[in-house]
C-alpha atoms as a PDB file:
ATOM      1  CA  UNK A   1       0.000   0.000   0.000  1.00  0.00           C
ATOM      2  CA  UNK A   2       1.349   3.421  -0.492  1.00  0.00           C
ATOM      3  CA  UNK A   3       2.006   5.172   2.776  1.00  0.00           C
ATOM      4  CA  UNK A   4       1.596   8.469   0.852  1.00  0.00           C
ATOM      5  CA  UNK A   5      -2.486   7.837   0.796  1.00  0.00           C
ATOM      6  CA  UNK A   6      -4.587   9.348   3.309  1.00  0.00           C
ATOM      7  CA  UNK A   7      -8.396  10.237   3.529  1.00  0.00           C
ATOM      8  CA  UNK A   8      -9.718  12.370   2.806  1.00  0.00           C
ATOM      9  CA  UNK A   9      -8.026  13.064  -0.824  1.00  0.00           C
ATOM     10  CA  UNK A  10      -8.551  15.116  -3.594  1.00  0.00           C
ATOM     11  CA  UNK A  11     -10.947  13.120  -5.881  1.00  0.00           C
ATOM     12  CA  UNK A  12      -8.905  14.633  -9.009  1.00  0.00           C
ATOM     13  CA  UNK A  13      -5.777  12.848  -8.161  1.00  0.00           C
ATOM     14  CA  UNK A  14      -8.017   9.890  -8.696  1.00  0.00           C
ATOM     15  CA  UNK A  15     -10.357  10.131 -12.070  1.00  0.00           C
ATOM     16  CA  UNK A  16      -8.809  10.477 -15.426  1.00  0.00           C
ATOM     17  CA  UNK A  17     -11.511  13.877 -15.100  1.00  0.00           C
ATOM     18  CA  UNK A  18     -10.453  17.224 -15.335  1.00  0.00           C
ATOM     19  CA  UNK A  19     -11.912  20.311 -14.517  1.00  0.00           C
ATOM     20  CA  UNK A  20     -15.142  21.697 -15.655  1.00  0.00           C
ATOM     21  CA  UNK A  21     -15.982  18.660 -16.196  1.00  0.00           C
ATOM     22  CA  UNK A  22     -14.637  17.086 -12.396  1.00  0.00           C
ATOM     23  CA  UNK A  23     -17.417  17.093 -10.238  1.00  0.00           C
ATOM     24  CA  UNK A  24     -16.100  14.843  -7.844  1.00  0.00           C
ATOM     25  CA  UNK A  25     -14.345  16.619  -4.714  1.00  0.00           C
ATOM     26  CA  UNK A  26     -12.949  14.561  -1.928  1.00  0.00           C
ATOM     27  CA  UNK A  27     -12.842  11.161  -1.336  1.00  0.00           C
ATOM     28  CA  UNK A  28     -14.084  10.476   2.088  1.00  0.00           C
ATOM     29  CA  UNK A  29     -13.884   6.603   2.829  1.00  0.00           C
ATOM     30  CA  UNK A  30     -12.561   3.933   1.073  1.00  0.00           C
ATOM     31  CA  UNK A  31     -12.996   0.112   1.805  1.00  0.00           C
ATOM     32  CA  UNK A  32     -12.152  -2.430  -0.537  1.00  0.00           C
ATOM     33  CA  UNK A  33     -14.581  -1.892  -3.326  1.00  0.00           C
ATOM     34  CA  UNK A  34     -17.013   0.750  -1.533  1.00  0.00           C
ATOM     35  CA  UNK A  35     -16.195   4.257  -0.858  1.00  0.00           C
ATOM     36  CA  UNK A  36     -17.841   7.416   0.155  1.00  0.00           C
ATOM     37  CA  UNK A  37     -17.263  10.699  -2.003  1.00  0.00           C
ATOM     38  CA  UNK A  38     -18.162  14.614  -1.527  1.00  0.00           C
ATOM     39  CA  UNK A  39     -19.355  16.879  -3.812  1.00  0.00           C
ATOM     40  CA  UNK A  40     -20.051  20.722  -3.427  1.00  0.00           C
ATOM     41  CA  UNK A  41     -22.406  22.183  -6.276  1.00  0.00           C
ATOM     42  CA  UNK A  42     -20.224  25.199  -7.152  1.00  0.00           C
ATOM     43  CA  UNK A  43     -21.595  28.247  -8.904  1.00  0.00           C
ATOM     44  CA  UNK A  44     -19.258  27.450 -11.867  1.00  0.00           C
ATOM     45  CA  UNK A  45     -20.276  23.788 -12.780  1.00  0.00           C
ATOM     46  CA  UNK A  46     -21.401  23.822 -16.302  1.00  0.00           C
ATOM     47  CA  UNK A  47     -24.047  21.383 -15.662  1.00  0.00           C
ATOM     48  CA  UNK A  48     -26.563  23.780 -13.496  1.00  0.00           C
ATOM     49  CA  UNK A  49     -29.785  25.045 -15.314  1.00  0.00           C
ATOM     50  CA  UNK A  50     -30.422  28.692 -14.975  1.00  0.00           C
ATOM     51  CA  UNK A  51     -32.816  28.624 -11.587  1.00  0.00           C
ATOM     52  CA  UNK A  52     -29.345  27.328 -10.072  1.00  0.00           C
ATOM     53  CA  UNK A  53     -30.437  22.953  -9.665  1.00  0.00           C
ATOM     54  CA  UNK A  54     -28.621  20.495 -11.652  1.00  0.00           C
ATOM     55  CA  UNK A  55     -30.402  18.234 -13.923  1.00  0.00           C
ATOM     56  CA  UNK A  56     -31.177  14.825 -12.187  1.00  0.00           C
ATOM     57  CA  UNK A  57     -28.623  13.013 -14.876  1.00  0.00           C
ATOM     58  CA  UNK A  58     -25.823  14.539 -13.686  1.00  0.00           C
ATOM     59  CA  UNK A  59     -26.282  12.739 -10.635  1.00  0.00           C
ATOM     60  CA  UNK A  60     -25.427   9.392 -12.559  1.00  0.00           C
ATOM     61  CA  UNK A  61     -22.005  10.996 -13.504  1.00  0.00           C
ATOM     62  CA  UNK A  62     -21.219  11.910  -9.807  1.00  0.00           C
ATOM     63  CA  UNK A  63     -22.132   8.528  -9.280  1.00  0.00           C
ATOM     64  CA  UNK A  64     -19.485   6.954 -12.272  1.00  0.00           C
ATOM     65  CA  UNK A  65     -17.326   9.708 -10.594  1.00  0.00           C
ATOM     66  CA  UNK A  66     -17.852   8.076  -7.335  1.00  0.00           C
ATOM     67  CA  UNK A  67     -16.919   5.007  -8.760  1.00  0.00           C
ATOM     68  CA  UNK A  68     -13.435   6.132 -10.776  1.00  0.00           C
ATOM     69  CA  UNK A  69     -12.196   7.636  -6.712  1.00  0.00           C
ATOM     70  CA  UNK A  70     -12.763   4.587  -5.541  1.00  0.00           C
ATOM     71  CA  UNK A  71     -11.053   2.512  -8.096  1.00  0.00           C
ATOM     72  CA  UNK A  72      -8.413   5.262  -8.498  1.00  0.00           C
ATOM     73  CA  UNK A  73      -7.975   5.492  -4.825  1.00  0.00           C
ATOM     74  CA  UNK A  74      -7.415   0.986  -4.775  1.00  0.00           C
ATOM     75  CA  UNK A  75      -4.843   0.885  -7.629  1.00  0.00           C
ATOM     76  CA  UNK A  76      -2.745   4.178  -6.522  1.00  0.00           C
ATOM     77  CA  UNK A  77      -2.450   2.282  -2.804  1.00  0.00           C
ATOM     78  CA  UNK A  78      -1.458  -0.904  -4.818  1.00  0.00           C
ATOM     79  CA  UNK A  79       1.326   0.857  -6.929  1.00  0.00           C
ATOM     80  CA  UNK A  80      -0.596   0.685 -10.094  1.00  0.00           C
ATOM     81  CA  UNK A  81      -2.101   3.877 -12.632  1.00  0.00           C
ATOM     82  CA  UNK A  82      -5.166   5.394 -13.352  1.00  0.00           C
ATOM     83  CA  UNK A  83      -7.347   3.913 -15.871  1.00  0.00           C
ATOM     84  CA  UNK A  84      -9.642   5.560 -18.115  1.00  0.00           C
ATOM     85  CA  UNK A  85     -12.743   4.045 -17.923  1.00  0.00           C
ATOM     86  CA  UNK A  86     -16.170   4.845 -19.841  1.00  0.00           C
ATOM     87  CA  UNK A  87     -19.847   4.988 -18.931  1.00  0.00           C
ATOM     88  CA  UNK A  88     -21.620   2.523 -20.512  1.00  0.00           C
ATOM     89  CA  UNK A  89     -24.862   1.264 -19.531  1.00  0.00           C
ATOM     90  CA  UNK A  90     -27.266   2.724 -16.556  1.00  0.00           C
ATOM     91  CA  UNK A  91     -28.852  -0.559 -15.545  1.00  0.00           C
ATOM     92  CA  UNK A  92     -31.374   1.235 -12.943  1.00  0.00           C
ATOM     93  CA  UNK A  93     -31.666   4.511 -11.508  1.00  0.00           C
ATOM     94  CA  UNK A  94     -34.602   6.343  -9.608  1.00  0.00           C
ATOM     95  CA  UNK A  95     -34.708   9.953  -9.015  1.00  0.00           C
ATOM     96  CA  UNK A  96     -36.157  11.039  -5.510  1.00  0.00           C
ATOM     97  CA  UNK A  97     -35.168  14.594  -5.558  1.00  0.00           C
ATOM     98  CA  UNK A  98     -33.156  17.537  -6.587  1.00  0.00           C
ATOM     99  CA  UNK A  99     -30.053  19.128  -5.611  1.00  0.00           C
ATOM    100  CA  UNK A 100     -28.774  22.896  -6.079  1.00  0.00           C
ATOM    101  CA  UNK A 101     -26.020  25.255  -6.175  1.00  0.00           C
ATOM    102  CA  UNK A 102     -24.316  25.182  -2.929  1.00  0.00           C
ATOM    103  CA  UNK A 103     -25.566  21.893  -1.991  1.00  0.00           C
ATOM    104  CA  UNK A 104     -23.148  18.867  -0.298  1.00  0.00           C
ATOM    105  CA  UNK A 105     -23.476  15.893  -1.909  1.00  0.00           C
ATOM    106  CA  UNK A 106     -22.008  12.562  -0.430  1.00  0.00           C
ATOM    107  CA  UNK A 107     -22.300   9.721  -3.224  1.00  0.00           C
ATOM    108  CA  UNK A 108     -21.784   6.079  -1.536  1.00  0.00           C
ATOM    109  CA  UNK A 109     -20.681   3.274  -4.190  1.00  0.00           C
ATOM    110  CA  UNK A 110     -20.630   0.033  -4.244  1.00  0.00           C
ATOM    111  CA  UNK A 111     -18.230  -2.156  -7.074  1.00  0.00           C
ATOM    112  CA  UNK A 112     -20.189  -5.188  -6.433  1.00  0.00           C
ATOM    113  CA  UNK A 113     -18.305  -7.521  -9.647  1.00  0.00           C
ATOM    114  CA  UNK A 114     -16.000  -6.813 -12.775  1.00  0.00           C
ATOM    115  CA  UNK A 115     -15.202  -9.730 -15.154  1.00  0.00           C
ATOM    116  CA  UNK A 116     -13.221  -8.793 -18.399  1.00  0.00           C
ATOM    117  CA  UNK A 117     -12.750  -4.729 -17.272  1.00  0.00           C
ATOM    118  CA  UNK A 118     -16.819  -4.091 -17.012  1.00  0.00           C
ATOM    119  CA  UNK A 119     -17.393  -3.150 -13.638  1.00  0.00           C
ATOM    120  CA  UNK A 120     -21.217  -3.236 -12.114  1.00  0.00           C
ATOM    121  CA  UNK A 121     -21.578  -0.191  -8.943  1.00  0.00           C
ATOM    122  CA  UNK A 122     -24.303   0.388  -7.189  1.00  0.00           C
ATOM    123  CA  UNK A 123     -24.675   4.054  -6.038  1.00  0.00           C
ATOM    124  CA  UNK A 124     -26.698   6.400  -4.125  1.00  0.00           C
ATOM    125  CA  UNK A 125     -26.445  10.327  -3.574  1.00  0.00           C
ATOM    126  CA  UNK A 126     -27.485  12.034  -0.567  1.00  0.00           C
ATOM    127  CA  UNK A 127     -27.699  15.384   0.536  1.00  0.00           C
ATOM    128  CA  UNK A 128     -28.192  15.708   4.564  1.00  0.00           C
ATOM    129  CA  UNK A 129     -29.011  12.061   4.810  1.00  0.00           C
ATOM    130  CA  UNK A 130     -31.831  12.498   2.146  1.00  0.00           C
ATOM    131  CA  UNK A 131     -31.211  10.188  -0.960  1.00  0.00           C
ATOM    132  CA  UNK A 132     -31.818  11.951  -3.944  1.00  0.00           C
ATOM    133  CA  UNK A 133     -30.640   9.145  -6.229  1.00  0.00           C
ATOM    134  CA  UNK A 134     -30.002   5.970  -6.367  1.00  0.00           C
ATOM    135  CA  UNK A 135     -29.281   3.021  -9.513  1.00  0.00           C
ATOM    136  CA  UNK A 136     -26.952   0.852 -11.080  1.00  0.00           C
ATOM    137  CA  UNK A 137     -24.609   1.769 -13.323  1.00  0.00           C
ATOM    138  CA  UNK A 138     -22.314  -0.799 -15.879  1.00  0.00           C
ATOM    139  CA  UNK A 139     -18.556   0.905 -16.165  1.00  0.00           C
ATOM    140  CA  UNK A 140     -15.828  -0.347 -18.907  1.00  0.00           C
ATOM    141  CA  UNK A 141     -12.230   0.459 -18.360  1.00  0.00           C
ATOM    142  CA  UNK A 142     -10.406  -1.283 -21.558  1.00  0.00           C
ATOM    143  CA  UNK A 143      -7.169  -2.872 -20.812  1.00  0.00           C
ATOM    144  CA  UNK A 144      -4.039  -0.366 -21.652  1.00  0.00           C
ATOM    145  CA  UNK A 145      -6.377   2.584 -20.385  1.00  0.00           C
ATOM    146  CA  UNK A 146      -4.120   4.320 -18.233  1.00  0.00           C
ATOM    147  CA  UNK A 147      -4.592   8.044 -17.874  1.00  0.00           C
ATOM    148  CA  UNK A 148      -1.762  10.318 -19.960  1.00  0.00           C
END
C-alpha cells in the first residue's frame, strides 16, 4: 500500500476527469470496493440550469465519478495507474429529488463484480441524509487505459 495515501483526498488525483468537467471533490472513505465521495455544487459547474439545480442526470455521472475515486484510490495504494474508464450502460436509476447550487453531496458506491474490465456499482447520492438518487450503473475500463 502506499504510505503516501490518506483520507480524505482530492478526488482529481483519482479520475482520469479534469476540470469543468470534475465534479467529484474529496474522497471520504474507502474500503475495498465501496467508498464514500463529496461533492459541493459550485456556482461554476457547467451542468446547473439557470434557476441554479442540476439536472437529475448529472447525478449518474457523480455517481461513475464516485466510482473512478474509488477505483483510483485501490490501484494508486497498490502501486498501479489510473485507468480511463467509460460509462456505458445505466442498468437502474430512480430519481427522488433535486439538488442545487451550494448543496453537499455525499455519493456512496458500491463495485459489487467486474469480469473482463466491465465493472457493475451500485450508487446512491445524498444530501443531509436524504437520498436523492439511487441506480446501477455498468462501467468499462479497456485494458491499456491508463490516464496520460
Amino acid at each position: 500500500m502506499n504510505s503516501k495515501l490518506s483520507l480524505p483526498i482530492d478526488a482529481g488525483m483519482l479520475v482520469p476527469h479534469r476540470p469543468p468537467l470534475c465534479l467529484a471533490g474529496r474522497l471520504l472513505k474507502f474500503s475495498g470496493q465501496t467508498g464514500i465521495v463529496e461533492s459541493v455544487i459550485r456556482p461554476d459547474d457547467i451542468f446547473l440550469k439557470e434557476d441554479g439545480t442540476l439536472p437529475s442526470l448529472t447525478l449518474v455521472e457523480l455517481i461513475a465519478q464516485a466510482s473512478a475515486a474509488v477505483k483510483g484510490y485501490d490501484d494508486l495504494s497498490q502501486g498501479k495507474e489510473i485507468k480511463k474508464g467509460f460509462l456505458v450502460d445505466i442498468r437502474e436509476i430512480h430519481f427522488m429529488g433535486e439538488c442545487r447550487e451550494g448543496d453537499t453531496l455525499h455519493i456512496r458506491v458500491e463495485i459489487i463484480r467486474t469480469i473482463s474490465g466491465f465493472s457493475v456499482i451500485h450508487g446512491q447520492v445524498e444530501r443531509n441524509g436524504d437520498v436523492l438518487a439511487e441506480g446501477t450503473l455498468k462501467l468499462w475500463v479497456p485494458e491499456g487505459s491508463e490516464s496520460q
